[in-house]
Protein backbone atom coordinates (compact mmCIF):
# COMPACT_ATOMS: atom_id res chain seq x y z
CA UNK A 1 109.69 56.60 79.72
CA UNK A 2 110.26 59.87 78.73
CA UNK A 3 110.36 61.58 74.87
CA UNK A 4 112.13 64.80 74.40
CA UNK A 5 109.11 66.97 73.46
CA UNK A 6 107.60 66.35 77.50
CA UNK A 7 111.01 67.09 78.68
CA UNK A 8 110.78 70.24 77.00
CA UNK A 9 107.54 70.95 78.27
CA UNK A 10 108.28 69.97 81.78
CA UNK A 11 111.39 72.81 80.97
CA UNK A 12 109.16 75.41 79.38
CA UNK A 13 106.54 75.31 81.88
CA UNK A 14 109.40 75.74 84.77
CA UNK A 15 110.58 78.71 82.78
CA UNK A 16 106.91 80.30 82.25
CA UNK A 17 106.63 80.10 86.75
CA UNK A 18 110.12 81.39 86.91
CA UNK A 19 109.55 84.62 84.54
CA UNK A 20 106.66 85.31 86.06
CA UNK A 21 107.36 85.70 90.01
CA UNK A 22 110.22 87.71 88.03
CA UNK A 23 107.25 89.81 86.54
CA UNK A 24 105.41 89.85 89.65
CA UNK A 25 108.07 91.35 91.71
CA UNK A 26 108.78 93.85 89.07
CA UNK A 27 105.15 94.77 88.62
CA UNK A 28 105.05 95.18 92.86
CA UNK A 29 107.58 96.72 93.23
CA UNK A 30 106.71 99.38 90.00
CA UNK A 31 103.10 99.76 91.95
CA UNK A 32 104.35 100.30 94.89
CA UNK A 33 106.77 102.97 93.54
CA UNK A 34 104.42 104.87 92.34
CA UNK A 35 102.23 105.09 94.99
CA UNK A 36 105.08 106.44 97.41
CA UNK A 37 106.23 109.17 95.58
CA UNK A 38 106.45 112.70 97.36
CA UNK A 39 104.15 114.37 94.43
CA UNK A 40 101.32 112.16 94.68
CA UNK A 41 99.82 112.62 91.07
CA UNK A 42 96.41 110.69 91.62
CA UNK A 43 96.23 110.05 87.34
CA UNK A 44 99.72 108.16 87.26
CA UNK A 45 98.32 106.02 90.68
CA UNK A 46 95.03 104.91 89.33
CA UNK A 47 96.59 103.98 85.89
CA UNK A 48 99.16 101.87 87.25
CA UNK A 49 96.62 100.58 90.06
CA UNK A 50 94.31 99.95 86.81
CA UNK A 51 97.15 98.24 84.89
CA UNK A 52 98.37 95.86 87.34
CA UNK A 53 94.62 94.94 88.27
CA UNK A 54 94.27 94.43 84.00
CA UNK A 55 97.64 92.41 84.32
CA UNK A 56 96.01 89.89 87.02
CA UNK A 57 92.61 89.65 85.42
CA UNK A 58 94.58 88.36 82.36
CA UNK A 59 96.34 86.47 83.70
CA UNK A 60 93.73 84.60 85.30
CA UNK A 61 91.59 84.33 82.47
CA UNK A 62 94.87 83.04 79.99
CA UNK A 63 97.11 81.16 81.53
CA UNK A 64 97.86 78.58 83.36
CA UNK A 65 97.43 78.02 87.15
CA UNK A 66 101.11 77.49 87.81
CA UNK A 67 101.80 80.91 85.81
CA UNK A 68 99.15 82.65 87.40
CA UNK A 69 100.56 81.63 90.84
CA UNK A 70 103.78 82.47 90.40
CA UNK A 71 102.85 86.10 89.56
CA UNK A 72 100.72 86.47 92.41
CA UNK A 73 103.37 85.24 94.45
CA UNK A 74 106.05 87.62 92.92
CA UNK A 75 103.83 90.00 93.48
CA UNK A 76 103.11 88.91 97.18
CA UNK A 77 106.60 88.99 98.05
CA UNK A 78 107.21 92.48 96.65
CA UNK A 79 104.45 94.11 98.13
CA UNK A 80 105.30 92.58 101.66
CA UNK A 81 108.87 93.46 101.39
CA UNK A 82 108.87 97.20 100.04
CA UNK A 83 105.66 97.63 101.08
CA UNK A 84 105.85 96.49 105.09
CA UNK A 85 109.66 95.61 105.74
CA UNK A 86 111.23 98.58 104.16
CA UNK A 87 108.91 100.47 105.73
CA UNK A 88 108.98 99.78 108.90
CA UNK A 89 113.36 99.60 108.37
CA UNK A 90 113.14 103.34 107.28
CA UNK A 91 110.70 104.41 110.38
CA UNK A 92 112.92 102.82 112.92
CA UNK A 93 115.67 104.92 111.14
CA UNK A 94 113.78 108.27 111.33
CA UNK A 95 113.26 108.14 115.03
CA UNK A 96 116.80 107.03 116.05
């Protein structure tokens, strides 16, 4: 049926998806930051905008498709919640 070295596998590639939506949100959510800063320094944006563009071309060239989705999807989730939902949140504040 089973041998232990697939059931590691099976574990390691469930841990490789897992870190990396936890990368993917972290690398949103670090993009995003910079970009909404009050000083807008245009050298920090365009080397983090550079980085995280490096980070998905590497990813897509080195590892696997489950990895690579899992990082997009991180990083889906954290631009659509800091980047639209907060955003919208702190608006509605501002005018009330």
């Amino acid at each position: 049926m089973f041998n232990l070295r697939e059931i590691l596998a099976l574990l390691g590639a469930f841990g490789q998806v897992i870190g990396l939506i936890v990368f993917g949100v972290a690398a949103g959510w670090f993009t995003l930051y910079a970009f909404r800063q009050p000083e807008r320094h245009w050298g920090l944006q365009s080397v983090v905008f550079g980085v995280f563009f490096l980070f998905v071309a590497l990813l897509a060239r080195f590892s696997s498709p489950g990895a690579f989705g899992g990082f997009l999807l991180g990083a889906a989730g954290a631009f659509l919640y800091w980047g639209i939902f907060k955003k919208e949140a702190s608006e509605s504040e501002e005018e009330e």
